[in-house]
PDB file of N, CA and C in Angstrom:
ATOM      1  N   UNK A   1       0.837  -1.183   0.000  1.00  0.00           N
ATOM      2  CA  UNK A   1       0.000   0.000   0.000  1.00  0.00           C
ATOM      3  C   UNK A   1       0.884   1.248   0.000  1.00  0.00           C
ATOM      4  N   UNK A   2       0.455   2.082  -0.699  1.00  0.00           N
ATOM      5  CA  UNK A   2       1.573   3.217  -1.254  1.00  0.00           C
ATOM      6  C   UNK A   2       0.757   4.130   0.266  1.00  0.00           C
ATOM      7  N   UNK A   3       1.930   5.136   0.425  1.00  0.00           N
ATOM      8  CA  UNK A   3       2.035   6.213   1.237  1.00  0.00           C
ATOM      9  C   UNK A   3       0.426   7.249   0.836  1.00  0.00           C
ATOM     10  N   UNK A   4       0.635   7.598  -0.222  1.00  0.00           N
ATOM     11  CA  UNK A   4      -0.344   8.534  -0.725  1.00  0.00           C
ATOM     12  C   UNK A   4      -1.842   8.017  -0.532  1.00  0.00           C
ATOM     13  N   UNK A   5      -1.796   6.731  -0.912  1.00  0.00           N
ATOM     14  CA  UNK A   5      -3.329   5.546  -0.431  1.00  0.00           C
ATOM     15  C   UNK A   5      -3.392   5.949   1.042  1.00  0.00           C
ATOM     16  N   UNK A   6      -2.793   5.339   1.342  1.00  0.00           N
ATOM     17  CA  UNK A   6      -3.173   5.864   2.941  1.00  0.00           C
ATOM     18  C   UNK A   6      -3.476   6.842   3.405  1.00  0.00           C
ATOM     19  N   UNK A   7      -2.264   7.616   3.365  1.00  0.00           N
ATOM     20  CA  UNK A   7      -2.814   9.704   3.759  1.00  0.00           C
ATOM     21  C   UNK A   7      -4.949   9.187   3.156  1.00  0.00           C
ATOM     22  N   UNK A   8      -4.820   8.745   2.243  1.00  0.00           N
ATOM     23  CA  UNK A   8      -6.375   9.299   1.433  1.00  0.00           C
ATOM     24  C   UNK A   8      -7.640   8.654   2.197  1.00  0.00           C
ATOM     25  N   UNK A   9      -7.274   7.613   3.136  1.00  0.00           N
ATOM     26  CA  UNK A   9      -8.018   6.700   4.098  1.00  0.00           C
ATOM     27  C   UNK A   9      -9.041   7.676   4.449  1.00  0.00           C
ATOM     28  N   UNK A  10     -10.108   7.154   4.958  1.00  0.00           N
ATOM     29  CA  UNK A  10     -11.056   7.706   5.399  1.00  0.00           C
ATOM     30  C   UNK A  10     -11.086   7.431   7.314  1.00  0.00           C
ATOM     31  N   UNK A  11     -11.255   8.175   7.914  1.00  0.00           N
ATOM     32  CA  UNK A  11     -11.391   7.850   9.192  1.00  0.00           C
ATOM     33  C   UNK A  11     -12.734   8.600   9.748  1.00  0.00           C
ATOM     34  N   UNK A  12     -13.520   7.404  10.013  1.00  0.00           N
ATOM     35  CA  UNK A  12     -15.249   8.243  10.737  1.00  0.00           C
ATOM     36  C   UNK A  12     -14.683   8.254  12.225  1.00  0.00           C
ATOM     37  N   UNK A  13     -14.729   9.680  12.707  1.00  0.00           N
ATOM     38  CA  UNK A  13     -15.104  10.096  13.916  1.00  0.00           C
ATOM     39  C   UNK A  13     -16.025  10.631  14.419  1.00  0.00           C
ATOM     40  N   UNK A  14     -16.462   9.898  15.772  1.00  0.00           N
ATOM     41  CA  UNK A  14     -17.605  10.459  16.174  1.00  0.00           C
ATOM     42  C   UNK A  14     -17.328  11.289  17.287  1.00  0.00           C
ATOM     43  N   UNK A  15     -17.541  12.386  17.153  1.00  0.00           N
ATOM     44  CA  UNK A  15     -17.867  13.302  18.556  1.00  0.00           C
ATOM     45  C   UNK A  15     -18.867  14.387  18.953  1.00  0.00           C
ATOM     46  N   UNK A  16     -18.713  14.306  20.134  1.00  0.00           N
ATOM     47  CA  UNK A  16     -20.032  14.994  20.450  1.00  0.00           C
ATOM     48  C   UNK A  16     -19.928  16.386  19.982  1.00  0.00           C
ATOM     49  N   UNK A  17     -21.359  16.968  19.840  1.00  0.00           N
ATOM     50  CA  UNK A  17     -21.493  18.419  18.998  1.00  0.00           C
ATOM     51  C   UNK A  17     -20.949  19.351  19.223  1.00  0.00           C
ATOM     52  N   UNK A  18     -20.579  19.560  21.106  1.00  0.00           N
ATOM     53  CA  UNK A  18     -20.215  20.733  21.543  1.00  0.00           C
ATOM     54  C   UNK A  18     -18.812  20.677  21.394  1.00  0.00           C
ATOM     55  N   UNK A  19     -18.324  19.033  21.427  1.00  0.00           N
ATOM     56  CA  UNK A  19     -16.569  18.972  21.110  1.00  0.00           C
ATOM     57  C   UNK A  19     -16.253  19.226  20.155  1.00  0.00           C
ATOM     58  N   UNK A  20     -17.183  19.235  18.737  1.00  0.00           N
ATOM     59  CA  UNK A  20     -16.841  19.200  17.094  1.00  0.00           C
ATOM     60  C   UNK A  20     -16.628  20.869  17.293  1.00  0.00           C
ATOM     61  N   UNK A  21     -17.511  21.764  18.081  1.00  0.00           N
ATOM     62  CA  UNK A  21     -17.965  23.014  17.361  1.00  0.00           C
ATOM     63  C   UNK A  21     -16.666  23.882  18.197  1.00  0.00           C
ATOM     64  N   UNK A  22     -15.907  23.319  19.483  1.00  0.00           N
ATOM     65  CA  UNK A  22     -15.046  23.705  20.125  1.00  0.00           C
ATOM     66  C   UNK A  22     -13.958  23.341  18.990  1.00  0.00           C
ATOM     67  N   UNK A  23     -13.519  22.436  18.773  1.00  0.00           N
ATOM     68  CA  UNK A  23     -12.981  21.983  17.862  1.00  0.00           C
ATOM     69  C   UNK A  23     -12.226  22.956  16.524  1.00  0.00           C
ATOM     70  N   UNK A  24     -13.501  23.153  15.928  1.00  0.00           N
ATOM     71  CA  UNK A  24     -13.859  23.475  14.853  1.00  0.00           C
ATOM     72  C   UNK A  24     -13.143  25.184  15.167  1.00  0.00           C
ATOM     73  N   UNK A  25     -13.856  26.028  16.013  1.00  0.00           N
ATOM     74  CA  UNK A  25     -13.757  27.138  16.723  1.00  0.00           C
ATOM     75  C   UNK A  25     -12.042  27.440  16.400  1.00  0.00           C
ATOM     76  N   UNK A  26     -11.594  26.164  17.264  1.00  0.00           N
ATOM     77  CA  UNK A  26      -9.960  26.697  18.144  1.00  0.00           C
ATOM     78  C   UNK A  26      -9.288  26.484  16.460  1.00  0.00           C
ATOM     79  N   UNK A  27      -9.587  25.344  15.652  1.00  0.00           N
ATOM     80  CA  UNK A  27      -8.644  24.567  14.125  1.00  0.00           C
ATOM     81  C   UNK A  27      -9.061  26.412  13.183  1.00  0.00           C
ATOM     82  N   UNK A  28     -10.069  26.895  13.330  1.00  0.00           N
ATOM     83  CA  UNK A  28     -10.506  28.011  12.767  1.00  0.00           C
ATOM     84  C   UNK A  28      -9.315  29.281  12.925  1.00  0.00           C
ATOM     85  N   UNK A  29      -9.526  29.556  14.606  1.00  0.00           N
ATOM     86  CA  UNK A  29      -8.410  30.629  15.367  1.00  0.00           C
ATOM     87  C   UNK A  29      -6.943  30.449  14.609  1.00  0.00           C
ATOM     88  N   UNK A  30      -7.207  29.201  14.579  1.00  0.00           N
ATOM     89  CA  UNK A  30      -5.415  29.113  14.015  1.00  0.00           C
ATOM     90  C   UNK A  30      -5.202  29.365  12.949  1.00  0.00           C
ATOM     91  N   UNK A  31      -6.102  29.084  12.066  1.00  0.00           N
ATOM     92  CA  UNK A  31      -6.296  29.187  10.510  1.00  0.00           C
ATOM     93  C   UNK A  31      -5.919  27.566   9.992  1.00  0.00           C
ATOM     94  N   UNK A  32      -6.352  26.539  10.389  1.00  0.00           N
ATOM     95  CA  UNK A  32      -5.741  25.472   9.940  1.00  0.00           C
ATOM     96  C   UNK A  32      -6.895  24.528  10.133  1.00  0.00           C
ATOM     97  N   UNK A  33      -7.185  23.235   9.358  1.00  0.00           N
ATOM     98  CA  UNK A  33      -8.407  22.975   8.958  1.00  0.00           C
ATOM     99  C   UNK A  33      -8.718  21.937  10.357  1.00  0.00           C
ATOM    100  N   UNK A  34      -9.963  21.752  10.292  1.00  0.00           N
ATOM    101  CA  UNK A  34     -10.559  21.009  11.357  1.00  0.00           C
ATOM    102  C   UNK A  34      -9.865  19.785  11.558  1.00  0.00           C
ATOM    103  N   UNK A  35      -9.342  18.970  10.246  1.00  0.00           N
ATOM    104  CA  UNK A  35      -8.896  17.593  10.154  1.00  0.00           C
ATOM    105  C   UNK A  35      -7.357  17.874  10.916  1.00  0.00           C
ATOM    106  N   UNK A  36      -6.757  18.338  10.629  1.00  0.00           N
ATOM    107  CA  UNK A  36      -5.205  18.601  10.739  1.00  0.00           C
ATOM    108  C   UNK A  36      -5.265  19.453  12.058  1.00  0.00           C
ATOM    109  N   UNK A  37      -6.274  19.966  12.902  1.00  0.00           N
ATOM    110  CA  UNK A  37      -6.145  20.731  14.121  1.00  0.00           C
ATOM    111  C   UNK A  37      -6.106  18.868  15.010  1.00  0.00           C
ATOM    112  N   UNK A  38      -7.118  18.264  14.961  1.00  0.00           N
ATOM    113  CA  UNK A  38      -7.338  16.467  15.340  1.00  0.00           C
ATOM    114  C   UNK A  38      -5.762  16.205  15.441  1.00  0.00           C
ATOM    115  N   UNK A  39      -5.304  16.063  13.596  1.00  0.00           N
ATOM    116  CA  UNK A  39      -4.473  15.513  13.648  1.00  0.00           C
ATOM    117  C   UNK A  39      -2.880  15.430  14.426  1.00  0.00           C
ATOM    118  N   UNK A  40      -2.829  17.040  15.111  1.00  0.00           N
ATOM    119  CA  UNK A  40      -2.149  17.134  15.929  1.00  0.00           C
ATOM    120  C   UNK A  40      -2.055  17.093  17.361  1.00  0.00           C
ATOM    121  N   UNK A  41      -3.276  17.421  17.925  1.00  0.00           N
ATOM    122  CA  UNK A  41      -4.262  16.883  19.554  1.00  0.00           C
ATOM    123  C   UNK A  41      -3.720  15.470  19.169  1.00  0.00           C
ATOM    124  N   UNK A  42      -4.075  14.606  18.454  1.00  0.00           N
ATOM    125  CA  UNK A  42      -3.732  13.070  18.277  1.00  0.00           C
ATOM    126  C   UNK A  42      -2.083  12.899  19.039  1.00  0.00           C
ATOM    127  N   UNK A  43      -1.349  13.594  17.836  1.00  0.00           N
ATOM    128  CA  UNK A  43      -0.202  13.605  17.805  1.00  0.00           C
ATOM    129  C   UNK A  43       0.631  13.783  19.264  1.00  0.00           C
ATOM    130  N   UNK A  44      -0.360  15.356  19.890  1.00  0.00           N
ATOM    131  CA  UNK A  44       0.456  15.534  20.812  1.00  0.00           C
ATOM    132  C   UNK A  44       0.103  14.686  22.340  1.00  0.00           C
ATOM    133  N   UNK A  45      -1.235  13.989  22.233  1.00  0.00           N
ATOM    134  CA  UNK A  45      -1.361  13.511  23.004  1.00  0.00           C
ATOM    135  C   UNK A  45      -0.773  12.146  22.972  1.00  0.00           C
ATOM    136  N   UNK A  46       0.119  11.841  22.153  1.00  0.00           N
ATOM    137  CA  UNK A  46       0.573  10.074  22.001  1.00  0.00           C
ATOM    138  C   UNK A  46       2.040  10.342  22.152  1.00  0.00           C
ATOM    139  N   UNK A  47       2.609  11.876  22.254  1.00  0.00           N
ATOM    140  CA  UNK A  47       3.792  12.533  22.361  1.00  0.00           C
ATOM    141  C   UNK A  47       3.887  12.402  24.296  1.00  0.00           C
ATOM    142  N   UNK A  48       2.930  12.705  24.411  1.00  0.00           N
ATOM    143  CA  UNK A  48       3.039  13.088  26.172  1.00  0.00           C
ATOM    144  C   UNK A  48       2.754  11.653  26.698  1.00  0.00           C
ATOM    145  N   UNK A  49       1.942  10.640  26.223  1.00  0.00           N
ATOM    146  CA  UNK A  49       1.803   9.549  26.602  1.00  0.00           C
ATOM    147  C   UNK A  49       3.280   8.728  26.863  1.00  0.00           C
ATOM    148  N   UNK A  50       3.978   8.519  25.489  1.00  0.00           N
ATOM    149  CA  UNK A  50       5.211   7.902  25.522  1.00  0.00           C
ATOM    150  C   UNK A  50       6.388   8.621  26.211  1.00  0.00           C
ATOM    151  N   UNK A  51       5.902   9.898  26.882  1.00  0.00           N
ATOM    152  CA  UNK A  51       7.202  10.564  27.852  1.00  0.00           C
ATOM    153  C   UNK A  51       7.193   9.821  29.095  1.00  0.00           C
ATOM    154  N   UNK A  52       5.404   9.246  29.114  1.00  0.00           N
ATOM    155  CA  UNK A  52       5.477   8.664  30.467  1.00  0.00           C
ATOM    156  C   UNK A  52       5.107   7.608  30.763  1.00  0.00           C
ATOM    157  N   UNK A  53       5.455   7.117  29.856  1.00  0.00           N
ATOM    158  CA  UNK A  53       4.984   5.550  30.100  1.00  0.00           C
ATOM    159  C   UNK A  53       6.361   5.118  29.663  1.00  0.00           C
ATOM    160  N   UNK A  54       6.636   3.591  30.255  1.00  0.00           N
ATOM    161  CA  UNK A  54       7.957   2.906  29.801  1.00  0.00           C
ATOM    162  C   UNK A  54       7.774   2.393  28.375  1.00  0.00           C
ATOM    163  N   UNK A  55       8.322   3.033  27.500  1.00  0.00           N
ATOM    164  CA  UNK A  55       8.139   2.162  25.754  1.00  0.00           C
ATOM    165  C   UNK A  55       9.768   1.977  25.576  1.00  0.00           C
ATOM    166  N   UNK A  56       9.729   1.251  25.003  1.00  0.00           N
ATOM    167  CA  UNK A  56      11.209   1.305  24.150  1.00  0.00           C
ATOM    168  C   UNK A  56      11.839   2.191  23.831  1.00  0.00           C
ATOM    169  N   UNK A  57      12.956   2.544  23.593  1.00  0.00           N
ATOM    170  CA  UNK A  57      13.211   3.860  22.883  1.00  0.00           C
ATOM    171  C   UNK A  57      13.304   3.272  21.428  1.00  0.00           C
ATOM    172  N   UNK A  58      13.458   2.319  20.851  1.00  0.00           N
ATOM    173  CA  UNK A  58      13.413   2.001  19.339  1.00  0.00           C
ATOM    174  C   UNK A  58      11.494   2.515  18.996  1.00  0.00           C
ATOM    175  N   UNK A  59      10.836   1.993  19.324  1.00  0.00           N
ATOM    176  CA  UNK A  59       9.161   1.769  19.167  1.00  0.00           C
ATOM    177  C   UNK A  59       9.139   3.829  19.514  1.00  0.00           C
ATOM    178  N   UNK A  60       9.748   4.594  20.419  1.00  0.00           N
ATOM    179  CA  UNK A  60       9.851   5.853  20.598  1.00  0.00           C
ATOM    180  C   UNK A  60      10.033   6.215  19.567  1.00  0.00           C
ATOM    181  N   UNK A  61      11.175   6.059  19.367  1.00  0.00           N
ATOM    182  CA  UNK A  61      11.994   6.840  17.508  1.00  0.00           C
ATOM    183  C   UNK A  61      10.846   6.502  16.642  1.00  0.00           C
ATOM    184  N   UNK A  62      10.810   5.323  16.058  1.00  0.00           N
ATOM    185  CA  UNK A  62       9.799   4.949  15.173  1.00  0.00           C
ATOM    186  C   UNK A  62       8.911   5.953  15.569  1.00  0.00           C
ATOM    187  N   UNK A  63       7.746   5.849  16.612  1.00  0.00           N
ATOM    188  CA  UNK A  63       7.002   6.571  16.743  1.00  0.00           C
ATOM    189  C   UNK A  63       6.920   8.231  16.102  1.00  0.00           C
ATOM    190  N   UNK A  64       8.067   8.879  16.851  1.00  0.00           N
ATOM    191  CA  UNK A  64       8.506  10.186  16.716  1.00  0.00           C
ATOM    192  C   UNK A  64       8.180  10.570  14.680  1.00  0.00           C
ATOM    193  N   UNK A  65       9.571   9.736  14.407  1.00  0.00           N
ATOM    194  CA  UNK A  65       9.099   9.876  13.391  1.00  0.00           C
ATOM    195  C   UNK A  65       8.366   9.716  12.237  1.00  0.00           C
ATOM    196  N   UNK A  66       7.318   8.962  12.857  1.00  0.00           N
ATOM    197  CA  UNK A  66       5.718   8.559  12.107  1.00  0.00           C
ATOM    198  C   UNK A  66       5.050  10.197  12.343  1.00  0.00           C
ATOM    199  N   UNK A  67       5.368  10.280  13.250  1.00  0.00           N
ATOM    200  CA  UNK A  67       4.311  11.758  13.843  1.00  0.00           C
ATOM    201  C   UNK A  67       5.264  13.196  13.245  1.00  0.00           C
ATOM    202  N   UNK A  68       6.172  12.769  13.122  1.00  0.00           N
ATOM    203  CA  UNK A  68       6.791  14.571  12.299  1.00  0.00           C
ATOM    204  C   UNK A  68       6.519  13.966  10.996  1.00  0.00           C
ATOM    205  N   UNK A  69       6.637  12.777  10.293  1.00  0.00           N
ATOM    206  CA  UNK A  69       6.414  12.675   8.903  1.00  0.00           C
ATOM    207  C   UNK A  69       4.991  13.311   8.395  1.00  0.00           C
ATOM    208  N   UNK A  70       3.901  12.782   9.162  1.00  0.00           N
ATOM    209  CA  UNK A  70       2.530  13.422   8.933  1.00  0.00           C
ATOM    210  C   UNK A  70       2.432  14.551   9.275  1.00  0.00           C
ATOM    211  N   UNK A  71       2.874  15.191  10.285  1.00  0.00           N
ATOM    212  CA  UNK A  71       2.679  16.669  10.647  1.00  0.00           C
ATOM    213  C   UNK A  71       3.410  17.285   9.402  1.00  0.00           C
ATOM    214  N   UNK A  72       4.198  17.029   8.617  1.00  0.00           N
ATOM    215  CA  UNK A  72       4.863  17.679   7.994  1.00  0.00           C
ATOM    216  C   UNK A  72       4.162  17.613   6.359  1.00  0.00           C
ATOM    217  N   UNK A  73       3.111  16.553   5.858  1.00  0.00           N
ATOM    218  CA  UNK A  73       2.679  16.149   4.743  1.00  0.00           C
ATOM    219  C   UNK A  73       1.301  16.896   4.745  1.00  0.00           C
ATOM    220  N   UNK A  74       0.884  16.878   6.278  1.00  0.00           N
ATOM    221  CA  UNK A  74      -0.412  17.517   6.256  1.00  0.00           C
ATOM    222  C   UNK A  74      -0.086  18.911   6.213  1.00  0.00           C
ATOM    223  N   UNK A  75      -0.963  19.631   5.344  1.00  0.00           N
ATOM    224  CA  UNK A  75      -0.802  21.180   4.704  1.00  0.00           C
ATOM    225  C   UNK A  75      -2.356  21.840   5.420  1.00  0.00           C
ATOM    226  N   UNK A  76      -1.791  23.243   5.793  1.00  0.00           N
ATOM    227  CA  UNK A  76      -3.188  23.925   6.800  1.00  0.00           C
ATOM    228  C   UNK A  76      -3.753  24.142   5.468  1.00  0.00           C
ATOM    229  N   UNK A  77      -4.952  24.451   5.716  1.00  0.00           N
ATOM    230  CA  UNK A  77      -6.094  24.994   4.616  1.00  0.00           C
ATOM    231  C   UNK A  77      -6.306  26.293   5.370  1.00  0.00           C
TER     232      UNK A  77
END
């Protein structure tokens, strides 16, 4: 499966209205789109997770740079 297939995946999220419209609000303030505001809350919350939890540092690296590769492919709207 090529890189570009993937990025194109579809992911259904469900959240509640007042979280979408908070959401929506703060990805707005920034100027950067609703999907890619997620995509970094994701990011940074799996960033702070692995500071504190015992992982590997190999499965760390990997990690790390799964999460700057996408932060860096995803473009603000």
């Amino acid at each position: 499966m090529s890189l570009e297939y993937k990025r194109k995946q579809s992911f259904p999220l469900r959240l509640s209205l007042s979280l979408r419209q908070q959401a929506n609000d703060l990805a707005h303030a920034e100027g950067i789109s609703l999907n890619h505001f997620i995509s970094l809350a994701v990011a940074e919350k799996i960033s702070r997770m692995e500071q504190t939890s015992p992982v590997n540092e190999q499965t760390r690296l990997k990690h790390t740079s799964i999460l700057r590769s996408h932060i860096q492919l995803e473009s603000p709207v």
